[in-house]
N, C-alpha and C. Protein backbone atom coordinates (compact mmCIF):
# COMPACT_ATOMS: atom_id res chain seq x y z
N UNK A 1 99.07 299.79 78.79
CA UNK A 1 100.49 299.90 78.50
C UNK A 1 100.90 298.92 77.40
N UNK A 2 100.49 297.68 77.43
CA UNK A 2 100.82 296.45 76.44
C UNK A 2 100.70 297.30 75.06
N UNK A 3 99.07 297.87 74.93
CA UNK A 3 99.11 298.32 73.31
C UNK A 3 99.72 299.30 72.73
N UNK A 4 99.81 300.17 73.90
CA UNK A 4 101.31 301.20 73.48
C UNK A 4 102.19 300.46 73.48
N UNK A 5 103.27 299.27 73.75
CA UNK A 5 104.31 299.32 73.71
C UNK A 5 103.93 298.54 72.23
N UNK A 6 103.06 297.81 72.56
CA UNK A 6 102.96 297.15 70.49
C UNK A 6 102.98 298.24 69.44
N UNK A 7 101.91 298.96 69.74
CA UNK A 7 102.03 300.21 68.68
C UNK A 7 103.57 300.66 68.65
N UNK A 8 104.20 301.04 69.27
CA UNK A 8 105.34 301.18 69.24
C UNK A 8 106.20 300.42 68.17
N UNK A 9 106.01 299.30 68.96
CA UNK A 9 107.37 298.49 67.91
C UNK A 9 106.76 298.15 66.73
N UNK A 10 105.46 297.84 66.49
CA UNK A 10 105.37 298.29 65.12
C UNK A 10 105.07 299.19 64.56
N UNK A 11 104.99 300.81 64.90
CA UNK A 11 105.53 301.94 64.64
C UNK A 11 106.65 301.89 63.91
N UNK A 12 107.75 301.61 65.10
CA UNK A 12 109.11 301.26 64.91
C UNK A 12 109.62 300.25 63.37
N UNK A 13 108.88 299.17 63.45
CA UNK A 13 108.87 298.33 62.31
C UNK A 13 108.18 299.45 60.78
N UNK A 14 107.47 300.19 60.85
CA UNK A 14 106.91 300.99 59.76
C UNK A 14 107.92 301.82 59.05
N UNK A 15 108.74 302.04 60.58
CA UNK A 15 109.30 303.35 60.03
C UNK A 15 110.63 302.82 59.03
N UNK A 16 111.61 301.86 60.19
CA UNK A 16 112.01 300.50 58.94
C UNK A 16 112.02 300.86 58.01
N UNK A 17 110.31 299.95 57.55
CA UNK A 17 110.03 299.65 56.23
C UNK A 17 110.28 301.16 55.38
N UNK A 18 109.71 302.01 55.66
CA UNK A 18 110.03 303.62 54.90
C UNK A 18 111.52 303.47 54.66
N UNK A 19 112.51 303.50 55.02
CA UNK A 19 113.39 303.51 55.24
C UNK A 19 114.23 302.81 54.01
N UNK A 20 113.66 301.49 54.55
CA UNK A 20 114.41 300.45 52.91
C UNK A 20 113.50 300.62 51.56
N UNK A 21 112.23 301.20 52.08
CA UNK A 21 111.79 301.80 50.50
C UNK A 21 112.41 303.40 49.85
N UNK A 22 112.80 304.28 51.08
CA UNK A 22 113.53 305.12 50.37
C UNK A 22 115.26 304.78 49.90
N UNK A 23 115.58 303.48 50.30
CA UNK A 23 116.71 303.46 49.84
C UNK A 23 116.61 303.01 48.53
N UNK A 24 115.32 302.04 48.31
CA UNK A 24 115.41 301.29 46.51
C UNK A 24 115.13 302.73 46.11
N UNK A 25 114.24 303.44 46.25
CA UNK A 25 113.76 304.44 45.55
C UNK A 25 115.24 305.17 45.51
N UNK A 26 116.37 305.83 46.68
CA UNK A 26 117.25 306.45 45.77
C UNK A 26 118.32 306.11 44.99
N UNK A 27 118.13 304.77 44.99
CA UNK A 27 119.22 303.70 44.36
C UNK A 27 118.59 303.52 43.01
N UNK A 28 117.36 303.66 42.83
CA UNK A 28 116.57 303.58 41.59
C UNK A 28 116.85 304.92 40.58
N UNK A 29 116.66 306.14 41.53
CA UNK A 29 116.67 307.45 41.38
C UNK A 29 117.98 307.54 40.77
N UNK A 30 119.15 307.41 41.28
CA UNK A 30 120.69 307.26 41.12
C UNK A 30 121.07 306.89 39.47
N UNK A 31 120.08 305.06 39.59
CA UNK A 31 120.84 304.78 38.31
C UNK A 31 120.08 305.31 37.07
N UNK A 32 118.84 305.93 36.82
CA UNK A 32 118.27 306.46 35.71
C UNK A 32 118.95 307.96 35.77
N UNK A 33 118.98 308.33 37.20
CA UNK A 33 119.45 309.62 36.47
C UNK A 33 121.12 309.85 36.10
N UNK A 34 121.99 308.83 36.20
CA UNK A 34 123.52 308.59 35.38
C UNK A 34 122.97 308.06 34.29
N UNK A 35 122.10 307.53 33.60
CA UNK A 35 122.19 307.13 32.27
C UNK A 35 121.70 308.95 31.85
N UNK A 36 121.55 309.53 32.60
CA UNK A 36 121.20 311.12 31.58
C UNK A 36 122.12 311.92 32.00
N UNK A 37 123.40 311.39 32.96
CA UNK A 37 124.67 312.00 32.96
C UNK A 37 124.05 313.48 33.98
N UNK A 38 123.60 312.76 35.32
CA UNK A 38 122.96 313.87 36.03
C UNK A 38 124.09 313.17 37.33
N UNK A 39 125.08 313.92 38.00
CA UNK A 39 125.63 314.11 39.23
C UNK A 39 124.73 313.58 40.29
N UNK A 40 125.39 312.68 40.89
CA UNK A 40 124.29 311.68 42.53
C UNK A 40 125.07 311.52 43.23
N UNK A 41 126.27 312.66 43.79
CA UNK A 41 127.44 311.74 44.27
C UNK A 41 126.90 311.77 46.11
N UNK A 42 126.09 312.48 46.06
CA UNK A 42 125.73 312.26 47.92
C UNK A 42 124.79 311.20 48.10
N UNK A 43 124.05 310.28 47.13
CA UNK A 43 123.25 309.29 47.34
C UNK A 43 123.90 308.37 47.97
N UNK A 44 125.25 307.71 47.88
CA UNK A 44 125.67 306.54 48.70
C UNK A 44 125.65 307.14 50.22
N UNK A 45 126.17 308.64 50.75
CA UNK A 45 125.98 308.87 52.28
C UNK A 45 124.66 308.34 52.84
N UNK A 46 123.47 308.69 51.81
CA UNK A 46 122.49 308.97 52.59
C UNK A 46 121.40 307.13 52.51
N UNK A 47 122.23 306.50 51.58
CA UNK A 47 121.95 305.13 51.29
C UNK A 47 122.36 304.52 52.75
N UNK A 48 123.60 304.71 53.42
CA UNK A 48 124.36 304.03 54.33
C UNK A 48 123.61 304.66 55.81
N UNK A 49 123.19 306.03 55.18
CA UNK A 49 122.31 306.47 56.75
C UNK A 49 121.28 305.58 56.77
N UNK A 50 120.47 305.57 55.75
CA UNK A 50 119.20 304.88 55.90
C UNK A 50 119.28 303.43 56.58
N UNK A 51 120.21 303.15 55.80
CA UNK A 51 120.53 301.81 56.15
C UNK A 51 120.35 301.53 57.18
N UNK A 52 121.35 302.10 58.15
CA UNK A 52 122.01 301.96 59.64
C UNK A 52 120.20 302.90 60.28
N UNK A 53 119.10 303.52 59.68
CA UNK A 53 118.64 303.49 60.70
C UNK A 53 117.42 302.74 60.28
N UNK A 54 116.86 302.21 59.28
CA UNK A 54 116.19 301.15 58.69
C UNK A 54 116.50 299.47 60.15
N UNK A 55 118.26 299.79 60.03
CA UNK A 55 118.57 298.39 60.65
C UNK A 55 118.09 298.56 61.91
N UNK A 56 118.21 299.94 62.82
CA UNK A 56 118.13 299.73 63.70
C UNK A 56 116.56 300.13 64.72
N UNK A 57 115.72 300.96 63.39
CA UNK A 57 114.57 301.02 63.97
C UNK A 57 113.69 299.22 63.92
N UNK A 58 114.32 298.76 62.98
CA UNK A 58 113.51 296.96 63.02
C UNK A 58 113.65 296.28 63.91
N UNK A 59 114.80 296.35 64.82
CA UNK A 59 115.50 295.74 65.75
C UNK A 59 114.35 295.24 67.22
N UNK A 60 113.49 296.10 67.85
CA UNK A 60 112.46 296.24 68.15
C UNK A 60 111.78 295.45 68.08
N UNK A 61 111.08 295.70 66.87
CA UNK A 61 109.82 294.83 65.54
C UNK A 61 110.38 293.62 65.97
N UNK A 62 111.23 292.98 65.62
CA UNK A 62 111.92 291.99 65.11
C UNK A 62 111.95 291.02 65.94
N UNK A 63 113.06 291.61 67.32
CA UNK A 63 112.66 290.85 68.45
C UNK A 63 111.49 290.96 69.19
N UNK A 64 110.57 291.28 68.95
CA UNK A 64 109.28 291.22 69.76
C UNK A 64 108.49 289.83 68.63
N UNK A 65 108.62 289.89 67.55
CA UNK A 65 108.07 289.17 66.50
C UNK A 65 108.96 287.40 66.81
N UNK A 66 109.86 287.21 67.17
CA UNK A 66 110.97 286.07 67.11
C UNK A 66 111.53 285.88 65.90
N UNK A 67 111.75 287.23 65.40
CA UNK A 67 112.69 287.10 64.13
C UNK A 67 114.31 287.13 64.61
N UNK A 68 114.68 287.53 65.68
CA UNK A 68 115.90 287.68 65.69
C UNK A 68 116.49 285.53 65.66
N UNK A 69 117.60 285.71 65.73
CA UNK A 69 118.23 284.05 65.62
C UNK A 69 118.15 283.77 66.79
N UNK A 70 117.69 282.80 67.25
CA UNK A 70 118.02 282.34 68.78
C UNK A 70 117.81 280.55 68.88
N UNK A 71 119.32 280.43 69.23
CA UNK A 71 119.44 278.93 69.46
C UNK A 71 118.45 278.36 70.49
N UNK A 72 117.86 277.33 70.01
CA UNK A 72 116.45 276.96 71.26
C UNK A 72 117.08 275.76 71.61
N UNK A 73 118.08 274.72 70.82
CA UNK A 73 117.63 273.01 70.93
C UNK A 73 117.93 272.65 72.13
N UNK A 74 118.48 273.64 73.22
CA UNK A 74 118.36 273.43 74.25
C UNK A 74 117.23 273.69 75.31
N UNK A 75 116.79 275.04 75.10
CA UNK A 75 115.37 275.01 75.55
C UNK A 75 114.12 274.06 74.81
N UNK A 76 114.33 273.16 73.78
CA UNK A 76 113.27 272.63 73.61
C UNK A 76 113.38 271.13 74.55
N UNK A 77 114.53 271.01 74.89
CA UNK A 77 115.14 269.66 75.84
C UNK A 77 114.68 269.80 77.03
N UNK A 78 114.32 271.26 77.58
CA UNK A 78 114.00 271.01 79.11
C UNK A 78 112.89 271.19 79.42
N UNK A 79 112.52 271.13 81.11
CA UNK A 79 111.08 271.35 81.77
C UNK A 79 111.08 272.48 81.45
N UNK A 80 109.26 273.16 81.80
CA UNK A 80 109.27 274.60 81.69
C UNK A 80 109.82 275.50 82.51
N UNK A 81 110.14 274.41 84.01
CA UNK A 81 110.75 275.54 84.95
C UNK A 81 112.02 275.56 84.89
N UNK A 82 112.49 275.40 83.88
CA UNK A 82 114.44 275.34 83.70
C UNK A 82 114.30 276.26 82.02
N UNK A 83 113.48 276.17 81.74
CA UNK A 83 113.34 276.80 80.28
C UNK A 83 113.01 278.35 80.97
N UNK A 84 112.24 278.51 81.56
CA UNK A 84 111.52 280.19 82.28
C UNK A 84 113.01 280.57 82.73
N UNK A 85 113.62 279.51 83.59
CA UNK A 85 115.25 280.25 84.24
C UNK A 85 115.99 280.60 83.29
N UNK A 86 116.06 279.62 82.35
CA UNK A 86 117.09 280.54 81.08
C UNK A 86 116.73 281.08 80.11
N UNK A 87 115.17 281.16 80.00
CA UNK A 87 114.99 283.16 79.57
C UNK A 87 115.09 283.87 80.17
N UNK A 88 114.97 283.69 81.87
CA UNK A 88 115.08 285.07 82.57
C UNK A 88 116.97 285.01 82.61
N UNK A 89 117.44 284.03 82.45
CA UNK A 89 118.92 284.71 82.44
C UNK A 89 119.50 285.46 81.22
N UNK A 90 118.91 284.60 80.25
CA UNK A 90 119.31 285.22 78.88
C UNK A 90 118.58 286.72 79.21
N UNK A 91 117.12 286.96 79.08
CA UNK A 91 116.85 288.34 78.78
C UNK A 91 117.68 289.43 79.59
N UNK A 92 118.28 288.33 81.28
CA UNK A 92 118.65 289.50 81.87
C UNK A 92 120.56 290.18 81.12
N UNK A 93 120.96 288.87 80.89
CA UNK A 93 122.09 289.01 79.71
C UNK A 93 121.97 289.93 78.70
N UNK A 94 121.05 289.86 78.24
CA UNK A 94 120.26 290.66 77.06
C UNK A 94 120.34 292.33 77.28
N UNK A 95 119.30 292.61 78.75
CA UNK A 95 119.26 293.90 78.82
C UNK A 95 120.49 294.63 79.03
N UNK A 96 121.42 293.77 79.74
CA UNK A 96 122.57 294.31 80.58
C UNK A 96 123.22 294.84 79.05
N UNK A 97 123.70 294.45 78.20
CA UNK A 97 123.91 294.18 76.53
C UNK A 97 124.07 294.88 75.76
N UNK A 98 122.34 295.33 76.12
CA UNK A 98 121.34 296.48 74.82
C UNK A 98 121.54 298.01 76.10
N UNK A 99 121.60 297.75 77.15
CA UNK A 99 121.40 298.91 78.13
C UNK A 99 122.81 299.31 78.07
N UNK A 100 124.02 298.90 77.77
CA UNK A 100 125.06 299.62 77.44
C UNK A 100 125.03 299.86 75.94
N UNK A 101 124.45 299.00 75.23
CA UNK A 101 124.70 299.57 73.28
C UNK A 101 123.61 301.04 73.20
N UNK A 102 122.41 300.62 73.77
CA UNK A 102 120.85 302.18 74.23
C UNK A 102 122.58 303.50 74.95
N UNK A 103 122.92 303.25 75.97
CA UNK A 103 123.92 304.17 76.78
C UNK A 103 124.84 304.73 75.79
N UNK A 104 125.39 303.94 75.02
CA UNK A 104 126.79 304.71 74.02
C UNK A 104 126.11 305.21 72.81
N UNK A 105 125.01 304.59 72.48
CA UNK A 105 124.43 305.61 70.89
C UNK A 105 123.71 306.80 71.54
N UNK A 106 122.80 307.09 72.71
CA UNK A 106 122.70 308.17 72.94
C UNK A 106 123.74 308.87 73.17
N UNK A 107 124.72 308.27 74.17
CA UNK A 107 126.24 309.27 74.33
C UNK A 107 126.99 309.70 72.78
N UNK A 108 126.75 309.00 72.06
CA UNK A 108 127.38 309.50 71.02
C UNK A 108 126.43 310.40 70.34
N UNK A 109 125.60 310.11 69.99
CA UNK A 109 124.98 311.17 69.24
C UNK A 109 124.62 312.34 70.20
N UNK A 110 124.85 312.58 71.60
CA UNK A 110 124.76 313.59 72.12
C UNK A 110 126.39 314.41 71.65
N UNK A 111 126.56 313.78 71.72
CA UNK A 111 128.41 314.63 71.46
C UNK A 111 128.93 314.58 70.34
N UNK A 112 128.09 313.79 69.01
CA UNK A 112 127.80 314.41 68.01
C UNK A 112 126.98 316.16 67.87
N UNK A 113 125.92 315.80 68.26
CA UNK A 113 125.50 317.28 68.52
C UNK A 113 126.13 318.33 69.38
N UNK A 114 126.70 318.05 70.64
CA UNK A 114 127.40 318.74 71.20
C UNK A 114 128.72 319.43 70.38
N UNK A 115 129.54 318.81 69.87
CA UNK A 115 130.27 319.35 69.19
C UNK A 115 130.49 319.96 67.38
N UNK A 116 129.16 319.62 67.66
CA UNK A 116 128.64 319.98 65.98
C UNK A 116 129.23 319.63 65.10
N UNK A 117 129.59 317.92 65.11
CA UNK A 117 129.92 317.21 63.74
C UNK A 117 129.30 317.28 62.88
N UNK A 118 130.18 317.04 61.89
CA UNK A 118 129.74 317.26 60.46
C UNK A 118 130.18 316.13 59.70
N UNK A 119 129.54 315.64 58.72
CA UNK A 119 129.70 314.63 57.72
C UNK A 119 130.66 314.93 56.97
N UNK A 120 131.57 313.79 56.39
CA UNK A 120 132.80 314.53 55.63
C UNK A 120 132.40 314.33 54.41
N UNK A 121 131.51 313.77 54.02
CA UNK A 121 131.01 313.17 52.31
C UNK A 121 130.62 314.37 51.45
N UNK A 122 129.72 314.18 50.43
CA UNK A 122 129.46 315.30 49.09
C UNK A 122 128.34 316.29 50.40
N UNK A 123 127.55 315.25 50.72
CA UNK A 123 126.64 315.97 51.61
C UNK A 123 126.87 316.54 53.14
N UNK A 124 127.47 317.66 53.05
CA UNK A 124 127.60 318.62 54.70
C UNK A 124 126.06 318.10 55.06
N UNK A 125 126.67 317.96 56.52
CA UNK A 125 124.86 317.54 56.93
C UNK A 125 125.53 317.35 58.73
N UNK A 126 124.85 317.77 59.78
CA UNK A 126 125.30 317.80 61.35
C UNK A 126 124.90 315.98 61.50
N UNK A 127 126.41 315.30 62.09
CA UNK A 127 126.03 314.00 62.03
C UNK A 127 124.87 313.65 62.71
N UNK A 128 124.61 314.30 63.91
CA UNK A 128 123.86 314.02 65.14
C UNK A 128 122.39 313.43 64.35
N UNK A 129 122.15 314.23 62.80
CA UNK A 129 120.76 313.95 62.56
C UNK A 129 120.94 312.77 62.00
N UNK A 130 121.75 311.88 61.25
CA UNK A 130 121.36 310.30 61.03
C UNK A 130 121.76 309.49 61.95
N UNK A 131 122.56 310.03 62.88
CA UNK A 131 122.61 309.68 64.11
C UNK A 131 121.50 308.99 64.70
N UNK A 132 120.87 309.92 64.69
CA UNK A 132 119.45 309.74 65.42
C UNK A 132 118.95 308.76 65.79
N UNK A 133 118.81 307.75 64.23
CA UNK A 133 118.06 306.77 64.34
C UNK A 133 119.07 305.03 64.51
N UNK A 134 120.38 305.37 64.65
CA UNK A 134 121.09 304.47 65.71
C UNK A 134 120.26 304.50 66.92
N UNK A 135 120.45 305.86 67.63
CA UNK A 135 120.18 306.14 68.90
C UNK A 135 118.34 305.36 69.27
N UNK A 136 117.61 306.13 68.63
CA UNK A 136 116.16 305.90 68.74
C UNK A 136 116.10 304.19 68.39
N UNK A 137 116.68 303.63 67.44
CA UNK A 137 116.03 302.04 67.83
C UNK A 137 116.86 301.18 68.44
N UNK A 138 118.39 301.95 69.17
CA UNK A 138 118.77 301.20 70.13
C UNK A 138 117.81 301.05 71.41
N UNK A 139 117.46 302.53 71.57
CA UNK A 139 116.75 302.90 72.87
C UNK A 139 115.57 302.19 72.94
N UNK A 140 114.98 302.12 71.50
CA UNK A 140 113.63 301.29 71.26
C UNK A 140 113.88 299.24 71.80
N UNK A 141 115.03 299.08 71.38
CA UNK A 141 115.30 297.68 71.16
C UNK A 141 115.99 297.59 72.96
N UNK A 142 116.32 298.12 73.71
CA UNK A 142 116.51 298.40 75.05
C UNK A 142 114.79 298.19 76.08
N UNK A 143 113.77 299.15 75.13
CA UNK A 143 112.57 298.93 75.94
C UNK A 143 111.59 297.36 75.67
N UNK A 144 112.02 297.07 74.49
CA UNK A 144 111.57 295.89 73.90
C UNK A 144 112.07 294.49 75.10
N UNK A 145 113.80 294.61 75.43
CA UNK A 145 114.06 293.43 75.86
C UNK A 145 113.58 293.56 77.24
N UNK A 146 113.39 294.95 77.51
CA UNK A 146 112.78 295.10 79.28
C UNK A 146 111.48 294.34 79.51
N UNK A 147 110.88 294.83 78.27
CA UNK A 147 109.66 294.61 78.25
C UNK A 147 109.44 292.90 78.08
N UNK A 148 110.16 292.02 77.48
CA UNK A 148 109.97 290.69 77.43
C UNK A 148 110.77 290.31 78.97
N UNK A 149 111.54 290.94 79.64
CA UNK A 149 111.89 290.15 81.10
C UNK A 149 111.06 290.46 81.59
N UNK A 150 110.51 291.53 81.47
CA UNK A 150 109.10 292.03 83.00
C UNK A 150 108.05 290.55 82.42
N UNK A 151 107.95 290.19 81.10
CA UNK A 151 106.38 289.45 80.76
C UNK A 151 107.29 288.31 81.44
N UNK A 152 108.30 287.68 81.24
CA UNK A 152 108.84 286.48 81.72
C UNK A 152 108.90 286.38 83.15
N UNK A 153 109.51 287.09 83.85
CA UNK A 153 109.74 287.56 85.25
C UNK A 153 107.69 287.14 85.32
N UNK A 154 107.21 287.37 85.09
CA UNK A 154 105.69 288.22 85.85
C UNK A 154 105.01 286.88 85.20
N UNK A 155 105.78 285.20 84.40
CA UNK A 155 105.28 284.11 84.95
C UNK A 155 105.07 284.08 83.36
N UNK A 156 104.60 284.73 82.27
CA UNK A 156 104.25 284.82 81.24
C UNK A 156 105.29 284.50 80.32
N UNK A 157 104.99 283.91 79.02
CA UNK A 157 105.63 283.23 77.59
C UNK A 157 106.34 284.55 77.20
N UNK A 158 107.04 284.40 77.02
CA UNK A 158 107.85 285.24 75.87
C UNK A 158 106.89 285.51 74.49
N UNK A 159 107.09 286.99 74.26
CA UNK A 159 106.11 287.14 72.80
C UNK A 159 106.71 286.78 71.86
N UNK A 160 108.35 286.83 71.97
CA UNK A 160 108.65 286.12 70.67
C UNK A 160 108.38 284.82 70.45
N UNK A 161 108.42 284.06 71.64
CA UNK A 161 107.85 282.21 71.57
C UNK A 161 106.63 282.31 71.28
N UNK A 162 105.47 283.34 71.88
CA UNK A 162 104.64 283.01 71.04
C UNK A 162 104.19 283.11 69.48
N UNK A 163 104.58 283.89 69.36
CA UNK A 163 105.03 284.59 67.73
C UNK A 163 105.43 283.99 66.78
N UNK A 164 106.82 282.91 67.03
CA UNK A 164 107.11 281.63 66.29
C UNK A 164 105.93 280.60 66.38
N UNK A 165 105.62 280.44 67.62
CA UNK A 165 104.44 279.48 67.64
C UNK A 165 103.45 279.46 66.57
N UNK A 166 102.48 280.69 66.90
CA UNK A 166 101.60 281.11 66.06
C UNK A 166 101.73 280.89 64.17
N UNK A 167 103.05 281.63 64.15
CA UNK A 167 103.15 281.05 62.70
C UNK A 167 103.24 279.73 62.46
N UNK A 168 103.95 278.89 63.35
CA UNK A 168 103.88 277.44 63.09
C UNK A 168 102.72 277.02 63.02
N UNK A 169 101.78 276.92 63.62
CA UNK A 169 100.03 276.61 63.91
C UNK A 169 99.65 277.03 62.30
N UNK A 170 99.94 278.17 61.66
CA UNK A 170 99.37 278.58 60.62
C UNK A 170 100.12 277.99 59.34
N UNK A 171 101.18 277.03 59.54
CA UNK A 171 102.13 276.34 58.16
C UNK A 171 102.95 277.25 58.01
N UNK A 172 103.66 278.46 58.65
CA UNK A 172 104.44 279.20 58.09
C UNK A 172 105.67 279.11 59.05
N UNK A 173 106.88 278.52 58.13
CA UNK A 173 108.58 277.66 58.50
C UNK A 173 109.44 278.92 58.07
N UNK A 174 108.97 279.64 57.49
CA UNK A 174 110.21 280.53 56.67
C UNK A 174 110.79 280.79 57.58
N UNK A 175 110.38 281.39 58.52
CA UNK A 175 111.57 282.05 59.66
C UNK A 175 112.48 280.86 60.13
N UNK A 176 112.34 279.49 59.92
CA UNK A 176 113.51 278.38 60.57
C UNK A 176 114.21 278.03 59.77
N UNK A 177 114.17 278.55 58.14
CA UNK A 177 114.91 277.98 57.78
C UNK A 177 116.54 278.95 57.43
């Protein structure tokens, strides 16, 4: 189960990355083809889809990696058995959080599709489909934080602590600063 859920989130992290490379690419695409006076007016819709699902398939990746921000200088002050209690409170804070933000992007993009919205921009397009990928890396970033309370709960480090760790061991600060 562990290497499926890794494959996953960095699945999840791949797809991301596609994501912010098709946005330089149609932002690239955009401005050569106005210097030849060629019409792009649906590129900003589909710039702002990507975006929003670029942001939210990383979300995942991210926190499993310890990229997200998280104030420690208090967990670096305590024992380990007061540090384990307030990750298991935080993560359980966490899921409660992401398990209602996972609940309303599927509800919405179900009733996006249910009622067969439509985009109001240059590009007609059924919202439900950039929808999507709100929905899919909320739901993703929902199994991610489960998945770090079950490793905490079950006595085990957090992968994001180890993750910061690891890069520290190897000279690499970028993420603290």
């Amino acid at each position: 189960m562990r290497r499926l859920l890794d494959r996953i989130y960095r699945a999840a992290g791949g797809i991301a990355a596609c994501f912010v490379a098709l946005i330089a690419l149609l932002m690239l695409g955009q401005s050569v083809l106005r210097e030849f006076g060629v019409g792009t007016g649906a590129v900003p819709d589909v710039v702002a889809w990507c975006c929003a699902a670029a942001g939210f398939f990383a979300m995942a990746h991210a926190f499993k990696h310890g990229d997200f921000v998280r104030v420690t200088l208090l967990l670096e002050s305590v024992p380990p058995r007061v540090r384990q209690a307030l990750e298991i409170a935080s993560l359980l804070i966490g899921t409660v959080a992401v398990s209602y933000l996972a609940w309303a992007a599927v509800a919405f993009t179900h009733e996006s599709w249910e009622f067969q919205d439509m985009s109001t921009g240059l590009l007609a397009m059924p919202l439900w489909i950039p929808q999507l990928g709100f929905a899919a890396g909320a739901v993703l970033l929902w199994v991610a934080v489960v998945d770090e309370l079950v490793i905490v709960l079950s006595g085990g480090r957090p992968s994001f602590v180890v993750a910061v760790e690891q890069r520290h061991a190897q000279g690499d600060f970028s993420s603290d600063i």
